[in-house]
C-alpha atoms as a PDB file:
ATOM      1  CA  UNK A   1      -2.010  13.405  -0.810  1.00  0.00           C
ATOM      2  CA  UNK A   2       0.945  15.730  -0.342  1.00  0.00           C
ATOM      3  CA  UNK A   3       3.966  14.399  -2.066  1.00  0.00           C
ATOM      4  CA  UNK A   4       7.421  16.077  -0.410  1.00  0.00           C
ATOM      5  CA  UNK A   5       9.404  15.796  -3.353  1.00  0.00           C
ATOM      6  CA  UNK A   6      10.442  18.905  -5.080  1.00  0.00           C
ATOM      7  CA  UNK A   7       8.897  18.369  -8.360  1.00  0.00           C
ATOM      8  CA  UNK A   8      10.589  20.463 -11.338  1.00  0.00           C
ATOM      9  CA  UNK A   9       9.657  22.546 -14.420  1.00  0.00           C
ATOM     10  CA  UNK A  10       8.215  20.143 -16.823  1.00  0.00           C
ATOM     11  CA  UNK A  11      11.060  21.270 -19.657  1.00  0.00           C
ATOM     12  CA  UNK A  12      12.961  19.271 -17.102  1.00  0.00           C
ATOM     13  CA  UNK A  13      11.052  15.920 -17.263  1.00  0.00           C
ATOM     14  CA  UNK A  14      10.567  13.177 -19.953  1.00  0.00           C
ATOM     15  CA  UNK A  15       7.894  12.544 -21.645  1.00  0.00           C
ATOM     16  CA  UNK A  16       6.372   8.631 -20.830  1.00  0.00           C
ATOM     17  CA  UNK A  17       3.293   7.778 -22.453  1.00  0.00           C
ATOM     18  CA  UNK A  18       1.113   5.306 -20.633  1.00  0.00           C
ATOM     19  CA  UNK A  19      -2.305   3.281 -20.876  1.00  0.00           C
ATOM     20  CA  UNK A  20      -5.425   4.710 -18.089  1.00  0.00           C
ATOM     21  CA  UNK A  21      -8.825   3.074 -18.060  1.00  0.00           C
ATOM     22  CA  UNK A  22     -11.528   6.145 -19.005  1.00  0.00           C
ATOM     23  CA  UNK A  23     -12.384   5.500 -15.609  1.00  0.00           C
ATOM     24  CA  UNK A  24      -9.754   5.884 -13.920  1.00  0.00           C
ATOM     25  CA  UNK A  25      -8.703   8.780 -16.108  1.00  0.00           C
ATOM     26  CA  UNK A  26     -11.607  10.418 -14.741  1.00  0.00           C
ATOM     27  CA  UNK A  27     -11.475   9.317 -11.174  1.00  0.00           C
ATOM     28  CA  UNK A  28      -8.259  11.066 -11.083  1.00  0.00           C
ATOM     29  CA  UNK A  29      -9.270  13.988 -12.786  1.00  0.00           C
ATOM     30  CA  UNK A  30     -11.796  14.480  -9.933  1.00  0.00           C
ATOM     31  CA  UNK A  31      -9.043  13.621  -7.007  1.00  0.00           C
ATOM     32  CA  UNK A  32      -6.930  16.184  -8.400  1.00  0.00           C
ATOM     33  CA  UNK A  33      -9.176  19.171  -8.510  1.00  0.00           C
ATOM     34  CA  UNK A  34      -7.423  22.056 -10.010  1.00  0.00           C
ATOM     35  CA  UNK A  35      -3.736  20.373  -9.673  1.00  0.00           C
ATOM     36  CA  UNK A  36      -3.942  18.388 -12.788  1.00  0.00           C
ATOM     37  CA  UNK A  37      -4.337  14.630 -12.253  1.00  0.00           C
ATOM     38  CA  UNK A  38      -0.517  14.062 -14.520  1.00  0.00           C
ATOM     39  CA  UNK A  39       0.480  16.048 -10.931  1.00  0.00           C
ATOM     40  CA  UNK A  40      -1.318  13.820  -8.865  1.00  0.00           C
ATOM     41  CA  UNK A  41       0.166  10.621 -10.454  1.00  0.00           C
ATOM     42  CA  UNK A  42       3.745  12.059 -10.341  1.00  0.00           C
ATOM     43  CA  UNK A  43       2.880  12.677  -6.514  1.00  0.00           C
ATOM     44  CA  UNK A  44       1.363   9.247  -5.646  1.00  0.00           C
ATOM     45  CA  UNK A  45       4.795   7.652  -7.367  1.00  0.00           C
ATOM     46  CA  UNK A  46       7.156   9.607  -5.746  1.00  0.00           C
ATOM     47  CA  UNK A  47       5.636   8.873  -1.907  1.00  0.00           C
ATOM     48  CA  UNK A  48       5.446   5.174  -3.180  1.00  0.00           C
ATOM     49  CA  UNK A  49       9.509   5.260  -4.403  1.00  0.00           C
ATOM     50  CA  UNK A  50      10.347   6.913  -1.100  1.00  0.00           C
ATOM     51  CA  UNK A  51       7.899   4.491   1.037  1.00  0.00           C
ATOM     52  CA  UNK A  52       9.215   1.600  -0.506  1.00  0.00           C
ATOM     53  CA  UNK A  53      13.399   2.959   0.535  1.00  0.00           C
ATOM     54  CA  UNK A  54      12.525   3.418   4.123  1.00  0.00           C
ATOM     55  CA  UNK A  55      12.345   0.273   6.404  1.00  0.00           C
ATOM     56  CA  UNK A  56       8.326  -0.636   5.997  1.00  0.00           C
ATOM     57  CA  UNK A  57       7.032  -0.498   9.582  1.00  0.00           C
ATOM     58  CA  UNK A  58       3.854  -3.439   9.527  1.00  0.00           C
ATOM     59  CA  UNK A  59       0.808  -2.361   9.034  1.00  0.00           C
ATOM     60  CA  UNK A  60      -0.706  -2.422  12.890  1.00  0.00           C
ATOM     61  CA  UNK A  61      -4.646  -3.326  13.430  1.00  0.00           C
ATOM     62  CA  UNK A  62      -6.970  -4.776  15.778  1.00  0.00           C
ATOM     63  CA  UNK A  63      -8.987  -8.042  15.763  1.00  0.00           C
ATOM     64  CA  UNK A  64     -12.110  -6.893  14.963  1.00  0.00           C
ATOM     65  CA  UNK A  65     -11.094  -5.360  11.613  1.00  0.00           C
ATOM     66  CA  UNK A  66     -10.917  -9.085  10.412  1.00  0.00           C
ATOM     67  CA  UNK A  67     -13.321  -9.889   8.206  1.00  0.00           C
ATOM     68  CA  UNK A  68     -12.308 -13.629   7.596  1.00  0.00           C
ATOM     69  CA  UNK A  69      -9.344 -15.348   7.934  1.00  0.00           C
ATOM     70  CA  UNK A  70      -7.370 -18.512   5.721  1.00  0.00           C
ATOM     71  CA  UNK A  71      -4.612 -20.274   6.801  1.00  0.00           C
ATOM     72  CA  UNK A  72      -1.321 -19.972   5.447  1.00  0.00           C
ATOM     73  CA  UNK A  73       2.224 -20.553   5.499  1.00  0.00           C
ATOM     74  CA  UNK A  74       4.678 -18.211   5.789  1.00  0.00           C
ATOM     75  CA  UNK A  75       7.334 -17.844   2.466  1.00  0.00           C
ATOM     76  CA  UNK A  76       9.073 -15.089   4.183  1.00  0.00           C
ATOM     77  CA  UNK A  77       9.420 -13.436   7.290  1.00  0.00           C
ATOM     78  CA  UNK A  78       6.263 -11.432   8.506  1.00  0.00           C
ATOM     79  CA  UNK A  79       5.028  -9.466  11.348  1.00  0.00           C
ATOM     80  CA  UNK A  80       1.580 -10.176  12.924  1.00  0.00           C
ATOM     81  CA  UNK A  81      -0.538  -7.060  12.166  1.00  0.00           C
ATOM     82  CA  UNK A  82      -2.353  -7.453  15.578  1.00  0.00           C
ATOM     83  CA  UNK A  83       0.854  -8.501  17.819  1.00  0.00           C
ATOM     84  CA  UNK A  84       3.727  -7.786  16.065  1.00  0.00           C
ATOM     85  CA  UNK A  85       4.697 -11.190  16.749  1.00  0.00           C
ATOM     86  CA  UNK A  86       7.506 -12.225  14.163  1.00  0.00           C
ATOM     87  CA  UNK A  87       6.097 -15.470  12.227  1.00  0.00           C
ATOM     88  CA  UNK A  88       9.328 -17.028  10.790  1.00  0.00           C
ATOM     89  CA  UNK A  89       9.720 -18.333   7.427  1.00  0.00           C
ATOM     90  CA  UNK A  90       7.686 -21.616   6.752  1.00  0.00           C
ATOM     91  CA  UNK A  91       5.704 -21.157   9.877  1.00  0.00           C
ATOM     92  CA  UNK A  92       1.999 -21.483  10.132  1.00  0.00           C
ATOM     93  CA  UNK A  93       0.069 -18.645  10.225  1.00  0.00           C
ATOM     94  CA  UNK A  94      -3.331 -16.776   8.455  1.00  0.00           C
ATOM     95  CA  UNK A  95      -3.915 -14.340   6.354  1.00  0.00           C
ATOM     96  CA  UNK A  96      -6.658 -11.865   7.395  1.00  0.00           C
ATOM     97  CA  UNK A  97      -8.934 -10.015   5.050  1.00  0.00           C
ATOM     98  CA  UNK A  98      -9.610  -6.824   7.168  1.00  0.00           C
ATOM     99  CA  UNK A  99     -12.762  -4.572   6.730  1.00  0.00           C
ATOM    100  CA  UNK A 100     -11.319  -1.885   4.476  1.00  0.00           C
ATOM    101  CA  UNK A 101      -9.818  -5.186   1.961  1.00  0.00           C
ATOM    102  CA  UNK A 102      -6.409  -5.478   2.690  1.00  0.00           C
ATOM    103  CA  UNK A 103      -4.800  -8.904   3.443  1.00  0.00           C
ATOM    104  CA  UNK A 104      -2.026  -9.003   6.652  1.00  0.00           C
ATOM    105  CA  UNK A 105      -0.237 -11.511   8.271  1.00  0.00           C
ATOM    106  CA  UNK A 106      -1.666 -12.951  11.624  1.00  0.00           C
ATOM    107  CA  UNK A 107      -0.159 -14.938  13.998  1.00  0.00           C
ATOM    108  CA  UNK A 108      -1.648 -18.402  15.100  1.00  0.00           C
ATOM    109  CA  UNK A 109      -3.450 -17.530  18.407  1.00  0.00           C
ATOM    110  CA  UNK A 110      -3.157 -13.762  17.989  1.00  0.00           C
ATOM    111  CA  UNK A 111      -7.502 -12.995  17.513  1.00  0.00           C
END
């Protein structure tokens, strides 16, 4: 993962302490090769921050990535990951569990 933000000398950052699993510790370790996983984690924040200020575009996918489907009702309004039909607020709808275990809003009649 390539982060675009300009990251600067560490006499200009704070310190923040937080809590890692072992695991995870180590998982990271191992993503990061030689870049340091505290590098890594900086990165993986930083292209969430700026993903999360940009307009999200839905996540697009095709029928048979669904695994298994429940229905729902909308609380908001969604975008059918198949379509990119809008489902309106309190409309039905399902939630799909696709194959790599992510959950996205389908439209009734869209698989």
């Amino acid at each position: 993962m390539q982060s675009t933000h300009q990251m600067p000398a560490t006499t200009e950052m704070e310190v923040t302490s937080i809590r890692l699993e072992r695991e995870l510790k180590e998982k990271l370790k191992e993503l990061a090769g030689g870049q340091g996983y505290q590098s890594l984690i900086r990165g993986v924040l930083w292209d969430y921050v700026a993903n999360s200020q940009s307009s999200p575009s839905p996540k697009r996918i095709v029928a048979d990535q669904i695994r298994a489907s429940v229905t729902a009702i909308a609380q908001r309004n969604e975008a059918c990951a198949i379509t990119g039909k809008e489902i309106r607020s309190q409309d039905s709808m399902f939630l799909g569990l696709t194959t790599s275990g992510d959950w996205v809003s389908l439209s009734i009649g869209s698989f």
